[in-house]
PDB file of N, CA and C in Angstrom:
ATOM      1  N   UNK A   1      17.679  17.356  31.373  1.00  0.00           N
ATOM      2  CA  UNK A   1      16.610  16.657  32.044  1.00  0.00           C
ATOM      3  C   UNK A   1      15.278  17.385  31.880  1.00  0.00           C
ATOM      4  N   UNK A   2      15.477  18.698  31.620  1.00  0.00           N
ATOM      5  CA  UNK A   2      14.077  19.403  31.793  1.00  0.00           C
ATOM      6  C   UNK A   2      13.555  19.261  30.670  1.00  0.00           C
ATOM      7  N   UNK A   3      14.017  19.785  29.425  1.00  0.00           N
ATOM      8  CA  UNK A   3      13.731  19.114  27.936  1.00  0.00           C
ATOM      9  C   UNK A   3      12.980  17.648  27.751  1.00  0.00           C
ATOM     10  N   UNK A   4      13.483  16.822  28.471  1.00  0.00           N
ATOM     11  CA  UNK A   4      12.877  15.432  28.266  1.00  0.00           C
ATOM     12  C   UNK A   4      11.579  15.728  29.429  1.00  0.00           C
ATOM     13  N   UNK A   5      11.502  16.469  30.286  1.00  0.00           N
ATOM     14  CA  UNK A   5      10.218  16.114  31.425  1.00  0.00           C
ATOM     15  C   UNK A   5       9.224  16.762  29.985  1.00  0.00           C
ATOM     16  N   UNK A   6       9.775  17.817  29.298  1.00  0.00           N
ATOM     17  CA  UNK A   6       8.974  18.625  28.685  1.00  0.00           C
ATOM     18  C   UNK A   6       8.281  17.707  27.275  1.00  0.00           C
ATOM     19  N   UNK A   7       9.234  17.175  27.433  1.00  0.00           N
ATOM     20  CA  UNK A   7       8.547  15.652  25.526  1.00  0.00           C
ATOM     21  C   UNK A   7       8.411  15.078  26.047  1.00  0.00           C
ATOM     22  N   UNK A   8       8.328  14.764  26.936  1.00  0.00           N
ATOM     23  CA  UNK A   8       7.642  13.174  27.712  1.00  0.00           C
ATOM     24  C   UNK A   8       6.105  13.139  27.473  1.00  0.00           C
ATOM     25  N   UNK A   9       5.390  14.033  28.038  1.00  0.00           N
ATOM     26  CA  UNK A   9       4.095  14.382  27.848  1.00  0.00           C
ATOM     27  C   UNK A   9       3.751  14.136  26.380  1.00  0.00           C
ATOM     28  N   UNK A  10       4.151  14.906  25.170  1.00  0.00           N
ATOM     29  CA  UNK A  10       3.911  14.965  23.811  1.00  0.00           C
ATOM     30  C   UNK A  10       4.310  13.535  23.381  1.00  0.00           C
ATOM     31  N   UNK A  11       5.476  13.330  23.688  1.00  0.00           N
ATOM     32  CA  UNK A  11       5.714  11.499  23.054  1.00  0.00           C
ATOM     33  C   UNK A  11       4.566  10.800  23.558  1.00  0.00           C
ATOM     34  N   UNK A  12       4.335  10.880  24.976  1.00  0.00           N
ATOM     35  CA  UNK A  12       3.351   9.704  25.130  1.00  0.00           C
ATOM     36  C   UNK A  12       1.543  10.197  24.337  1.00  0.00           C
ATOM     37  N   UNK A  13       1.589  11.101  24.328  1.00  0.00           N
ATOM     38  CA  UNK A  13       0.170  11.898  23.763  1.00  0.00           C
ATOM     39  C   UNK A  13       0.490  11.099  22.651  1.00  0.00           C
ATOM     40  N   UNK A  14       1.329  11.048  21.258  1.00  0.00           N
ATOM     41  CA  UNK A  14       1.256  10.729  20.368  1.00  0.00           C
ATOM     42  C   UNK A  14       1.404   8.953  19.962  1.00  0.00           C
ATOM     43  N   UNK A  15       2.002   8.248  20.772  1.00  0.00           N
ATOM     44  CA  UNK A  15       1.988   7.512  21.455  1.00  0.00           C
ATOM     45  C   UNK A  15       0.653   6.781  21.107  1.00  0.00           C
ATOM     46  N   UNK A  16      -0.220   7.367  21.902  1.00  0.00           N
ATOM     47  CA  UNK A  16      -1.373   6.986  22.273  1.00  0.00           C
ATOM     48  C   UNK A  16      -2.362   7.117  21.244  1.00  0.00           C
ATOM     49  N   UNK A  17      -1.840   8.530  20.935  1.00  0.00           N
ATOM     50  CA  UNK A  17      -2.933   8.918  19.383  1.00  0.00           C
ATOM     51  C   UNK A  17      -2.910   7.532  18.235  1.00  0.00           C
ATOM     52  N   UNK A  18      -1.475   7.439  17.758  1.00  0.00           N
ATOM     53  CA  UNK A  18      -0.923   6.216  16.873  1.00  0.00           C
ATOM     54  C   UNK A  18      -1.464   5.046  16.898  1.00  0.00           C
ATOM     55  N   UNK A  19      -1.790   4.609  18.597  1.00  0.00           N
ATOM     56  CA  UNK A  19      -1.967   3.116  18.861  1.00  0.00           C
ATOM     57  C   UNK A  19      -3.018   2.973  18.906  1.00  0.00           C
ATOM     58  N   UNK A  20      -4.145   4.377  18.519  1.00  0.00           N
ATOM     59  CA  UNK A  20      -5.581   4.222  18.580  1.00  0.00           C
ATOM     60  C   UNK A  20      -6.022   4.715  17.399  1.00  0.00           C
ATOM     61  N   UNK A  21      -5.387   5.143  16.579  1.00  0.00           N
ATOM     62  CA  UNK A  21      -5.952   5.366  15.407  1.00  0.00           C
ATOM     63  C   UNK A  21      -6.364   4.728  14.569  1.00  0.00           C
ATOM     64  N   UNK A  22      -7.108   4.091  14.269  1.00  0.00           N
ATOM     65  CA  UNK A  22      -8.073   3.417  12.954  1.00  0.00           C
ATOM     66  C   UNK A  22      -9.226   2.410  13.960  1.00  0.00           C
ATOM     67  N   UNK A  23      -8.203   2.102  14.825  1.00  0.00           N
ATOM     68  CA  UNK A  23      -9.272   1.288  15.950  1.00  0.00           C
ATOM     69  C   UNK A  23     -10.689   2.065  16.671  1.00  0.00           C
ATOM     70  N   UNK A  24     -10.536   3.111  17.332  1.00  0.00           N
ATOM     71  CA  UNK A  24     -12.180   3.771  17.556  1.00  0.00           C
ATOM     72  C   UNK A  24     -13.032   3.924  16.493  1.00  0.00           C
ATOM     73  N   UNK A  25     -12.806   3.955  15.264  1.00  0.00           N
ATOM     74  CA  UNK A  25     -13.963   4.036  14.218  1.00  0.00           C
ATOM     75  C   UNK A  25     -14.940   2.689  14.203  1.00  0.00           C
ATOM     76  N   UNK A  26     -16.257   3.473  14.351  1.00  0.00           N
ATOM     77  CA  UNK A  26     -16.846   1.816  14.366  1.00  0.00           C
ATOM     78  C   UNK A  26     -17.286   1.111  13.315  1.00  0.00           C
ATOM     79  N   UNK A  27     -17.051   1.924  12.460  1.00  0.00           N
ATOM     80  CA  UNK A  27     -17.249   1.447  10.615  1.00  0.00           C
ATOM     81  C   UNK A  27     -15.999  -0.019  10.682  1.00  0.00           C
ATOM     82  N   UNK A  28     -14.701   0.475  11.178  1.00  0.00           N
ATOM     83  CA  UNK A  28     -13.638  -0.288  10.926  1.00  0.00           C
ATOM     84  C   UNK A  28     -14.107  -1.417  11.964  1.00  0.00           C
ATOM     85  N   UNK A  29     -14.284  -1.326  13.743  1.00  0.00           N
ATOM     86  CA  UNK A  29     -14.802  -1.915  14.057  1.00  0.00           C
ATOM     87  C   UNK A  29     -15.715  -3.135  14.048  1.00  0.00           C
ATOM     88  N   UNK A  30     -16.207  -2.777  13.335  1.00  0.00           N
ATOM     89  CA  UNK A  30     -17.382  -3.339  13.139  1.00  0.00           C
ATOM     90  C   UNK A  30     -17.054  -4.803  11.687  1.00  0.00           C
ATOM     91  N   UNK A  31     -16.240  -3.919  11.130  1.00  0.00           N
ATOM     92  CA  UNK A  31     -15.653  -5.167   9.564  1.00  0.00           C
ATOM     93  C   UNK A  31     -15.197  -5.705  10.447  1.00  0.00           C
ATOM     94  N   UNK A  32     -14.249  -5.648  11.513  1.00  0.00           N
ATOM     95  CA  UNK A  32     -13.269  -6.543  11.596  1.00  0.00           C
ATOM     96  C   UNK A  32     -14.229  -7.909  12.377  1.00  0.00           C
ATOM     97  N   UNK A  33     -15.432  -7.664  12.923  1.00  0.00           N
ATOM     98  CA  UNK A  33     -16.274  -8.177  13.795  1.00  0.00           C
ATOM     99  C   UNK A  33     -16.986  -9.017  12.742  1.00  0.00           C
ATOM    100  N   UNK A  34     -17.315  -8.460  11.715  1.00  0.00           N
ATOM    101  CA  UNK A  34     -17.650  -8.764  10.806  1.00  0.00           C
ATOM    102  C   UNK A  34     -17.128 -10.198  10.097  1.00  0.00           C
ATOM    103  N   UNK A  35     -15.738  -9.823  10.075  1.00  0.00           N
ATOM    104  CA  UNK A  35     -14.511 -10.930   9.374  1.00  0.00           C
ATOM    105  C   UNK A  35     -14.468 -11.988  10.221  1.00  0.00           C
ATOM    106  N   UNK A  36     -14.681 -11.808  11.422  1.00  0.00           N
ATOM    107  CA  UNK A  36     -14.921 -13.012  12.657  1.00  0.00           C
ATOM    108  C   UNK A  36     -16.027 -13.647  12.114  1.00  0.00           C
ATOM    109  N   UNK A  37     -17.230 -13.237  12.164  1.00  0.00           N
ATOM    110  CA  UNK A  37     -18.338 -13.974  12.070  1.00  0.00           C
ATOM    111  C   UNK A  37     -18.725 -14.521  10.398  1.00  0.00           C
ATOM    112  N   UNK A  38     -17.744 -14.086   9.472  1.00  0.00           N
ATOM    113  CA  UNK A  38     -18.208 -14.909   8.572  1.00  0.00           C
ATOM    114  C   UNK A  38     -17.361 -15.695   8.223  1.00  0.00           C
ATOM    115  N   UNK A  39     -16.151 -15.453   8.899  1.00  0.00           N
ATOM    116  CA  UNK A  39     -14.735 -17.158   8.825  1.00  0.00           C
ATOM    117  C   UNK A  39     -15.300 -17.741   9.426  1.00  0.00           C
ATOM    118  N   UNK A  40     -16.100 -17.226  10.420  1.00  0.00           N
ATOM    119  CA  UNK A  40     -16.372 -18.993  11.424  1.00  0.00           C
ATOM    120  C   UNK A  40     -17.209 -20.204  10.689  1.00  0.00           C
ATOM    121  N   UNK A  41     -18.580 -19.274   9.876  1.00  0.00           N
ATOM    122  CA  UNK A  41     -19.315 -19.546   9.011  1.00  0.00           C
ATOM    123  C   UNK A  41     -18.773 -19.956   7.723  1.00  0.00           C
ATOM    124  N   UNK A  42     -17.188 -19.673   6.951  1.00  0.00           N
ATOM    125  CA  UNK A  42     -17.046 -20.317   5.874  1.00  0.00           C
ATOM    126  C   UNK A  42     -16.086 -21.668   6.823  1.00  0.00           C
ATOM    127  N   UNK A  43     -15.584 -21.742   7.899  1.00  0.00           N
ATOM    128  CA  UNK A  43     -15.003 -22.656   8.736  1.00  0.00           C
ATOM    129  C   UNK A  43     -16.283 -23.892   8.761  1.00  0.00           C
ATOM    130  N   UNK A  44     -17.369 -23.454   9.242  1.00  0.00           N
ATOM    131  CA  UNK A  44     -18.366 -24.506   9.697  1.00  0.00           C
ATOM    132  C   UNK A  44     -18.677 -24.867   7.972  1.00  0.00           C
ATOM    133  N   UNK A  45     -18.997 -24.212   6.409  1.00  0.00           N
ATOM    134  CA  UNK A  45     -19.176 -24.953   5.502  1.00  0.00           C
ATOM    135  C   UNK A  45     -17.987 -25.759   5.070  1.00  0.00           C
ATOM    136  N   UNK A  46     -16.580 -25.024   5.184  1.00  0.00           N
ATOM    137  CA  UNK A  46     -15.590 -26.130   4.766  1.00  0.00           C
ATOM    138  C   UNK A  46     -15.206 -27.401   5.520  1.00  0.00           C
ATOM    139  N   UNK A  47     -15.657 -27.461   6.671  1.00  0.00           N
ATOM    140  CA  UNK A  47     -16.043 -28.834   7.363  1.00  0.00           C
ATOM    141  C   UNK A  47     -16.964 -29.698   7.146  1.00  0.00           C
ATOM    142  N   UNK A  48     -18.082 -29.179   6.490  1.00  0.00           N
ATOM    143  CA  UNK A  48     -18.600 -29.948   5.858  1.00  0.00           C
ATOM    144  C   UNK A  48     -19.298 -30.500   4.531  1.00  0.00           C
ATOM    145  N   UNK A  49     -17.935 -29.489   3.569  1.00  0.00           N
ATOM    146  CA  UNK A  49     -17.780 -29.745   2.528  1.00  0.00           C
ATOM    147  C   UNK A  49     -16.623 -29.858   1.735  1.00  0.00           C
ATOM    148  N   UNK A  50     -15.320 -29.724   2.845  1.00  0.00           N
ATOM    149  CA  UNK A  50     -14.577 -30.500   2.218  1.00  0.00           C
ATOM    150  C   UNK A  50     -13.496 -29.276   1.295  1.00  0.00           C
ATOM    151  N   UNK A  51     -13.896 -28.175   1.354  1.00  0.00           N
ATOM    152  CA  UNK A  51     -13.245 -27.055   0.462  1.00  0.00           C
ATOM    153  C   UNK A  51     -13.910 -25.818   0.622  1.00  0.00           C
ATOM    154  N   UNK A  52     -13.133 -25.097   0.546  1.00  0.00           N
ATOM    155  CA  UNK A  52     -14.347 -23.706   0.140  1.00  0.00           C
ATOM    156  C   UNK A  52     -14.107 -23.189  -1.506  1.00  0.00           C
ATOM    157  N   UNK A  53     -15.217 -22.358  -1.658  1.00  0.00           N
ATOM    158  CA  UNK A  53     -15.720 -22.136  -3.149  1.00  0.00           C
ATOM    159  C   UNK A  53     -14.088 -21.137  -3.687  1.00  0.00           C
ATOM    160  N   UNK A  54     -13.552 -21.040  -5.046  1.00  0.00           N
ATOM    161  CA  UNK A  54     -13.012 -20.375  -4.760  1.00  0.00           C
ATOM    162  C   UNK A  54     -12.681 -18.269  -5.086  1.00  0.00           C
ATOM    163  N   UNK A  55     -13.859 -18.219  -5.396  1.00  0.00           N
ATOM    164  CA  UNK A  55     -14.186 -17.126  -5.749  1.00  0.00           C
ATOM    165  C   UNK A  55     -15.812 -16.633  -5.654  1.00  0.00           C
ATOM    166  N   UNK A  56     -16.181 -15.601  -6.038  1.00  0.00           N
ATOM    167  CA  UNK A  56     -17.473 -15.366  -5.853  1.00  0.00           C
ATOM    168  C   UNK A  56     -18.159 -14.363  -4.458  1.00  0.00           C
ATOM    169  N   UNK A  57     -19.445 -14.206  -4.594  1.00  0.00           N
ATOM    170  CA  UNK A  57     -20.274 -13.399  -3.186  1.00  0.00           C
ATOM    171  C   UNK A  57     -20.199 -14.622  -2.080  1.00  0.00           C
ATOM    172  N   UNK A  58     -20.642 -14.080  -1.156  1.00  0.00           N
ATOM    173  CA  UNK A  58     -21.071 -15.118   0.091  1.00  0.00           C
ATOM    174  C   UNK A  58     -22.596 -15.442   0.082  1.00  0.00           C
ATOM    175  N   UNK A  59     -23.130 -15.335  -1.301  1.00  0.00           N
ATOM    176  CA  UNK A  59     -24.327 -15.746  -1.252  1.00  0.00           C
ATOM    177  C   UNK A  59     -24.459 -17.424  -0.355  1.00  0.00           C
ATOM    178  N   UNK A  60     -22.924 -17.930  -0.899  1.00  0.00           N
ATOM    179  CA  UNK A  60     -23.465 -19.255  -0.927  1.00  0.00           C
ATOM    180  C   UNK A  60     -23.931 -20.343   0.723  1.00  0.00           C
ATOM    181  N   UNK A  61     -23.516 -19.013   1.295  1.00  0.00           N
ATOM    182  CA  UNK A  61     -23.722 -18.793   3.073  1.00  0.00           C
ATOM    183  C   UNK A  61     -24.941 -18.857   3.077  1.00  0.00           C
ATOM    184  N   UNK A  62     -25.897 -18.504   2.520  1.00  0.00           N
ATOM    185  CA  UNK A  62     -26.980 -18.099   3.397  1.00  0.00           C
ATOM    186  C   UNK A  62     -28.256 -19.095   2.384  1.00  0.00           C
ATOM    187  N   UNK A  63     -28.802 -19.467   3.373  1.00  0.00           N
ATOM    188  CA  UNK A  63     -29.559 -19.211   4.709  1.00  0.00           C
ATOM    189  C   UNK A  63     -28.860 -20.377   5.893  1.00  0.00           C
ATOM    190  N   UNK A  64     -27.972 -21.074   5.046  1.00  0.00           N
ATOM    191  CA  UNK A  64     -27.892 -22.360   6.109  1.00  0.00           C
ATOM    192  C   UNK A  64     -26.577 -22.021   7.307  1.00  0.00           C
ATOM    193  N   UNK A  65     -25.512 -21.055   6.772  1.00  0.00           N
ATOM    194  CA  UNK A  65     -24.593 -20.447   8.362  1.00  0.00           C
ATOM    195  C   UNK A  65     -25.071 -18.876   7.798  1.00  0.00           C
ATOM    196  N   UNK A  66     -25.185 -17.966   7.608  1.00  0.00           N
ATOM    197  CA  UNK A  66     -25.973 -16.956   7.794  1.00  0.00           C
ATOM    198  C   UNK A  66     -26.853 -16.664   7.387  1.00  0.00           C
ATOM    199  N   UNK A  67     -27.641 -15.549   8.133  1.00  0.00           N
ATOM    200  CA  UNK A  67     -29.171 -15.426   7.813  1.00  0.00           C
ATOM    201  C   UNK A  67     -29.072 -14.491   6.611  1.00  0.00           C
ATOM    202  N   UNK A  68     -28.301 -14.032   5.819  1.00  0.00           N
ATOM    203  CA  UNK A  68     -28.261 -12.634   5.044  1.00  0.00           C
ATOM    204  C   UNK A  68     -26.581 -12.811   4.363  1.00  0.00           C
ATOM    205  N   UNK A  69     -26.647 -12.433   3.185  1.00  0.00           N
ATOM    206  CA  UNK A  69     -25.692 -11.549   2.565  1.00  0.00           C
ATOM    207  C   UNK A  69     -25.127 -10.266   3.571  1.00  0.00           C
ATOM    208  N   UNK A  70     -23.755 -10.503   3.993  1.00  0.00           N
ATOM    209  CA  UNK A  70     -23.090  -9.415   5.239  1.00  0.00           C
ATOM    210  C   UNK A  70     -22.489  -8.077   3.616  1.00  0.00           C
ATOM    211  N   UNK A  71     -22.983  -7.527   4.136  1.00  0.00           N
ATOM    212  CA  UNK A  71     -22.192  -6.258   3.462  1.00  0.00           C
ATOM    213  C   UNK A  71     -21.460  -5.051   4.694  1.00  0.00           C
ATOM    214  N   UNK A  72     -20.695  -4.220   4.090  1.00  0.00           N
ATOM    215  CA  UNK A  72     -20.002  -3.956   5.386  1.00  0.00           C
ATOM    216  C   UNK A  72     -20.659  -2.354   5.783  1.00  0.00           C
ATOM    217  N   UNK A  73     -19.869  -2.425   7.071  1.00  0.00           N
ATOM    218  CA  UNK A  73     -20.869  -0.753   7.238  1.00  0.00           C
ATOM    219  C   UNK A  73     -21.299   0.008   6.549  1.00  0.00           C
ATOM    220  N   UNK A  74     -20.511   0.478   5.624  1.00  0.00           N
ATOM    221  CA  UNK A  74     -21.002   1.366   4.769  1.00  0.00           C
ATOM    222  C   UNK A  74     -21.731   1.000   3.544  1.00  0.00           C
ATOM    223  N   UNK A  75     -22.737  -0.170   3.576  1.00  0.00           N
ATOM    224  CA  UNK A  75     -23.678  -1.128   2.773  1.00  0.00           C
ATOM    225  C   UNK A  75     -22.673  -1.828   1.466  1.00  0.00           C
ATOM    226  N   UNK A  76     -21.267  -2.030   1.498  1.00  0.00           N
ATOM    227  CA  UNK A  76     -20.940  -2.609   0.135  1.00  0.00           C
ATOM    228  C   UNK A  76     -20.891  -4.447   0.581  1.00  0.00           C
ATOM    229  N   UNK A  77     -20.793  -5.069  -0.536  1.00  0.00           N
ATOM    230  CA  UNK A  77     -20.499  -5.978  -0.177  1.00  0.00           C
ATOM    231  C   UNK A  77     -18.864  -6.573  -0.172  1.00  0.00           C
ATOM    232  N   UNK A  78     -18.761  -7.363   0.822  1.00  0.00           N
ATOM    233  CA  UNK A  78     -17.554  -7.942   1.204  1.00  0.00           C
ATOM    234  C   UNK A  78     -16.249  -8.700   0.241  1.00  0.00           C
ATOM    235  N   UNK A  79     -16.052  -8.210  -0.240  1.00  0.00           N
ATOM    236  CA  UNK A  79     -15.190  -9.203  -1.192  1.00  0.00           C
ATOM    237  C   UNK A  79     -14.316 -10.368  -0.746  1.00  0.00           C
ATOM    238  N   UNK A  80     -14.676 -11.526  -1.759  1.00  0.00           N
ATOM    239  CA  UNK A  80     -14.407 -12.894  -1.051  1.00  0.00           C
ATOM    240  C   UNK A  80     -12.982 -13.641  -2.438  1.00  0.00           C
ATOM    241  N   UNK A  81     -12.334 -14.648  -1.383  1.00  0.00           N
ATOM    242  CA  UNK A  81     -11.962 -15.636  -2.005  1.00  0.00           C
ATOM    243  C   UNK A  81     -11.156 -16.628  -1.831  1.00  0.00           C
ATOM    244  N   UNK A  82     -10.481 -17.638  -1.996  1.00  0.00           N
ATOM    245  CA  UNK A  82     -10.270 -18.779  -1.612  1.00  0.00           C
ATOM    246  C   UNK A  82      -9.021 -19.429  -2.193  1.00  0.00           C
ATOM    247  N   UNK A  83      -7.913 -20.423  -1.195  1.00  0.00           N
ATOM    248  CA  UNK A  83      -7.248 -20.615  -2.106  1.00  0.00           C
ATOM    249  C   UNK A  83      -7.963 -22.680  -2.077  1.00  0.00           C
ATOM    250  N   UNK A  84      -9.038 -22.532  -1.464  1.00  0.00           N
ATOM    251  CA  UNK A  84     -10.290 -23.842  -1.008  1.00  0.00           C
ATOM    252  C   UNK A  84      -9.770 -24.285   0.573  1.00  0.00           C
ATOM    253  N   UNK A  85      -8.990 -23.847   0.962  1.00  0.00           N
ATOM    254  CA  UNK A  85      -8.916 -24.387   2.170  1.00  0.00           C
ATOM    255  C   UNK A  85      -8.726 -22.851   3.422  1.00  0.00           C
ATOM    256  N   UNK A  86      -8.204 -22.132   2.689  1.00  0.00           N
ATOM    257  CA  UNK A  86      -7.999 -20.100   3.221  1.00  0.00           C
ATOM    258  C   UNK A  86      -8.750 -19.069   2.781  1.00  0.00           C
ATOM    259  N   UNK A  87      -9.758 -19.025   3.726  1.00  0.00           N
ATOM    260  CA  UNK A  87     -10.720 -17.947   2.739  1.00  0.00           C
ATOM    261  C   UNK A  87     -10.397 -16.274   3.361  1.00  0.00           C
ATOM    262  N   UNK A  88     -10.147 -15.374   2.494  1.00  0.00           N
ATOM    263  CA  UNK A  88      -9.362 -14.522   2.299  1.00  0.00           C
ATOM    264  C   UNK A  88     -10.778 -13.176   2.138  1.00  0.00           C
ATOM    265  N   UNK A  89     -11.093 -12.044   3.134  1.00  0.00           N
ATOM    266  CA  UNK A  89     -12.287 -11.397   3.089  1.00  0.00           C
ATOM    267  C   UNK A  89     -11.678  -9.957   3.222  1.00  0.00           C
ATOM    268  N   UNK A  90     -12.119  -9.095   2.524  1.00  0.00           N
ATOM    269  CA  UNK A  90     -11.752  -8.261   1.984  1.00  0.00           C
ATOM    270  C   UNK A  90     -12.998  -6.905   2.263  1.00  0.00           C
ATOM    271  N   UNK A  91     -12.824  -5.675   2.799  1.00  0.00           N
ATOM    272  CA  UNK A  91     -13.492  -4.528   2.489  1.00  0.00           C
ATOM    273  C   UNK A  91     -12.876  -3.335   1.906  1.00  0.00           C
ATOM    274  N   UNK A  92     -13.813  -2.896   1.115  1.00  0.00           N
ATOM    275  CA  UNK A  92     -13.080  -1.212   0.219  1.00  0.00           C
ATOM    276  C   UNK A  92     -13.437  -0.890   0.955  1.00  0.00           C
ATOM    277  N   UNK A  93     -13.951  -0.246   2.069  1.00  0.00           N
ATOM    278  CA  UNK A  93     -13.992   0.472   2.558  1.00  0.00           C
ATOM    279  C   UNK A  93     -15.560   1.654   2.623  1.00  0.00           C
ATOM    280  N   UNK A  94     -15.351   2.580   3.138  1.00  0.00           N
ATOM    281  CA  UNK A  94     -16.757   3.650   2.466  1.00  0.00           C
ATOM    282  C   UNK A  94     -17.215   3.722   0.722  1.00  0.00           C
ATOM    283  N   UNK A  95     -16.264   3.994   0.149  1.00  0.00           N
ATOM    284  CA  UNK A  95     -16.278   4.335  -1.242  1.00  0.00           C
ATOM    285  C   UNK A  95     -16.392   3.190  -1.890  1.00  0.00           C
ATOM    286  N   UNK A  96     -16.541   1.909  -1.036  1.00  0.00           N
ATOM    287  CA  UNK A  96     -16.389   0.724  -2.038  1.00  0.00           C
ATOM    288  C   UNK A  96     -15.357   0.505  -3.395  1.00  0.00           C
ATOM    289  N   UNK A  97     -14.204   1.136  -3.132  1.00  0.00           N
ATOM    290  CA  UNK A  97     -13.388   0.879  -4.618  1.00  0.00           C
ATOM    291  C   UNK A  97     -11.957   0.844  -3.485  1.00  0.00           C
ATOM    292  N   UNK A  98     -11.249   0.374  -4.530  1.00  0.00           N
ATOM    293  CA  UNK A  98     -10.125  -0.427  -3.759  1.00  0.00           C
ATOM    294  C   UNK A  98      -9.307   0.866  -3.624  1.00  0.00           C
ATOM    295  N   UNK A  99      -8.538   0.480  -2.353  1.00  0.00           N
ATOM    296  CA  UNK A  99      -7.384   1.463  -2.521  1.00  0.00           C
ATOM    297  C   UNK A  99      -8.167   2.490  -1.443  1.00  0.00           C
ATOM    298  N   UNK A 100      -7.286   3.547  -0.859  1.00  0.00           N
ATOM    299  CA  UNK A 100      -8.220   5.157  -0.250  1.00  0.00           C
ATOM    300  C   UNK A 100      -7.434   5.120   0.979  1.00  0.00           C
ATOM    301  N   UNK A 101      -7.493   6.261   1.824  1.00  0.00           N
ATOM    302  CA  UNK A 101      -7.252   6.251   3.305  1.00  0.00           C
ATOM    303  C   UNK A 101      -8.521   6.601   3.999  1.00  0.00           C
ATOM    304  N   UNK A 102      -7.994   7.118   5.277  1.00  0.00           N
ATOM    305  CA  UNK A 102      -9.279   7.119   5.736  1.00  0.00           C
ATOM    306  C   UNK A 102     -10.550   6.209   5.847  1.00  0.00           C
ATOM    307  N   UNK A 103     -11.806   6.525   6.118  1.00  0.00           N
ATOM    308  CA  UNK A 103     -12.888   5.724   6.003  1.00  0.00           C
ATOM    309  C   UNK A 103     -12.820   5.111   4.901  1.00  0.00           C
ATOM    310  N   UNK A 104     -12.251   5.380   3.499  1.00  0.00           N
ATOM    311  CA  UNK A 104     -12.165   4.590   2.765  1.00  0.00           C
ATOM    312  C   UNK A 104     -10.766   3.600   2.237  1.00  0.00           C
ATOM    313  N   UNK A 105     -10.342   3.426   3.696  1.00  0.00           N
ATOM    314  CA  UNK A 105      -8.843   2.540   3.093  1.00  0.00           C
ATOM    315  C   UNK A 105      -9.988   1.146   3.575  1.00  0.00           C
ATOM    316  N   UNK A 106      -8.814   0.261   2.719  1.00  0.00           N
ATOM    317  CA  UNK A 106      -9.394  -1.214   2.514  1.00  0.00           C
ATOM    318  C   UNK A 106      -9.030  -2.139   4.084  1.00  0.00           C
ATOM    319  N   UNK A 107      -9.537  -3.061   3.881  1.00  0.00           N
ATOM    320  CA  UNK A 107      -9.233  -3.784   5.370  1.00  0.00           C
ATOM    321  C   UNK A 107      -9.323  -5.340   4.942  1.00  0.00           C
ATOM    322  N   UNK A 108      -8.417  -6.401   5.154  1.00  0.00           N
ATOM    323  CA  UNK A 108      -8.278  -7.508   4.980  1.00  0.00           C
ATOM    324  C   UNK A 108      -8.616  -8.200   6.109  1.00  0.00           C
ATOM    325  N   UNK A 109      -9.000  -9.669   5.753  1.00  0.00           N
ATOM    326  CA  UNK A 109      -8.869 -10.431   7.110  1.00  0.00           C
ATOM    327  C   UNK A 109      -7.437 -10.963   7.402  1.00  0.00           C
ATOM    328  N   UNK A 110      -6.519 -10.851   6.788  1.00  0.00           N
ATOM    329  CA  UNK A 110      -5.372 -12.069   6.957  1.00  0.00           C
ATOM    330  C   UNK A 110      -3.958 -10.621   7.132  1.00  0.00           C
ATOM    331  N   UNK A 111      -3.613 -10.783   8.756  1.00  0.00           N
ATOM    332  CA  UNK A 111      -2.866  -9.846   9.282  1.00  0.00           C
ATOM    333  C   UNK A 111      -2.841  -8.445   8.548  1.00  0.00           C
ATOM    334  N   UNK A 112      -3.803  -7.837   8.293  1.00  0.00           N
ATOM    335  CA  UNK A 112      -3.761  -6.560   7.515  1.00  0.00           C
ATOM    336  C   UNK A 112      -3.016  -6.226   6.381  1.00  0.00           C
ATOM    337  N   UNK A 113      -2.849  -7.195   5.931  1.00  0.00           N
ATOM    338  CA  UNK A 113      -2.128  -7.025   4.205  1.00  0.00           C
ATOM    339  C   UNK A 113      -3.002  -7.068   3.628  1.00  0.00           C
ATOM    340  N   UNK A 114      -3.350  -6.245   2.250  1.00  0.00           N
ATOM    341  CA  UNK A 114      -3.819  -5.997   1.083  1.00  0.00           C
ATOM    342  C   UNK A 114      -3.778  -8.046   0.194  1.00  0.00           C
ATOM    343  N   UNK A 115      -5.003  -8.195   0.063  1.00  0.00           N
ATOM    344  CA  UNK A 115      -5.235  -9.413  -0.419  1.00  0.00           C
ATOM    345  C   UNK A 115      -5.809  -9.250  -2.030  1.00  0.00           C
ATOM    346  N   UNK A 116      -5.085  -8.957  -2.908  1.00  0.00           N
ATOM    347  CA  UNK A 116      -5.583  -8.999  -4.113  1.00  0.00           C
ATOM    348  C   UNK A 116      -6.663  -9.894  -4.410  1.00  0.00           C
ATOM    349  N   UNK A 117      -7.842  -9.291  -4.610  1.00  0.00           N
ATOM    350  CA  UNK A 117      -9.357  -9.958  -4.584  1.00  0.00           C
ATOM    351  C   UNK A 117      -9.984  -9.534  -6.217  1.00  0.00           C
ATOM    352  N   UNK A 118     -11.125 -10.967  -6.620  1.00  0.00           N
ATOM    353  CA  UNK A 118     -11.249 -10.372  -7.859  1.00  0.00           C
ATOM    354  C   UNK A 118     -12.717  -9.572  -7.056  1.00  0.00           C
ATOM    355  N   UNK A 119     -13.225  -8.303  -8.353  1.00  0.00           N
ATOM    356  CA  UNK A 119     -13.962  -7.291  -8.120  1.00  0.00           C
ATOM    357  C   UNK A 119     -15.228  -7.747  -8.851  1.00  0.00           C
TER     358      UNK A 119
END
């Protein structure tokens, strides 16, 4: 019993470390906030056009659902694409190149799987 009072403390410490790790960074933060606000925006053009594009920048956003080309915290731009009805948004990360851990692992919009995107 005393053994376990004694890892109880450390399990839950780590615990906690695990279930917060990648989430306080506000670089990561911030994409994922990011990925919200420009699905809603390829949501509001494929309503009223019927498809989305299926490859390419998000130039084709702006000016009429965003005011700007979104690039992600660390100034790259977002990598996009489509299968015309699922638009699929993509960040490298710091280093802008695919692949990395850390500040530079990649981040998807579609349940955190790696979305093979063209470059």
């Amino acid at each position: 019993m005393i053994p376990f009072l004694l890892l109880a403390p450390v399990l839950i410490g780590l615990s906690v470390w695990l279930g917060l790790r990648g989430k306080t960074d506000p670089g990561v933060a911030q994409t994922h906030a990011d990925f919200a606000r420009i699905t809603a925006a390829l949501e509001v053009y494929r309503t009223e056009h019927g498809s989305l594009p299926e490859e390419g920048d998000l130039s084709f956003l702006v000016p009429k659902y965003l005011p700007e080309v979104p690039v992600n915290p660390w100034g790259h731009p977002y990598a996009y694409a489509s299968n015309g009805q699922r638009p699929f948004l993509q960040s490298y990360g710091a280093d802008g190149m695919r692949g990395g851990n850390g500040p530079n692992e990649d981040h998807t919009s579609h349940d955190g799987h790696s979305a093979f995107l063209p470059r």
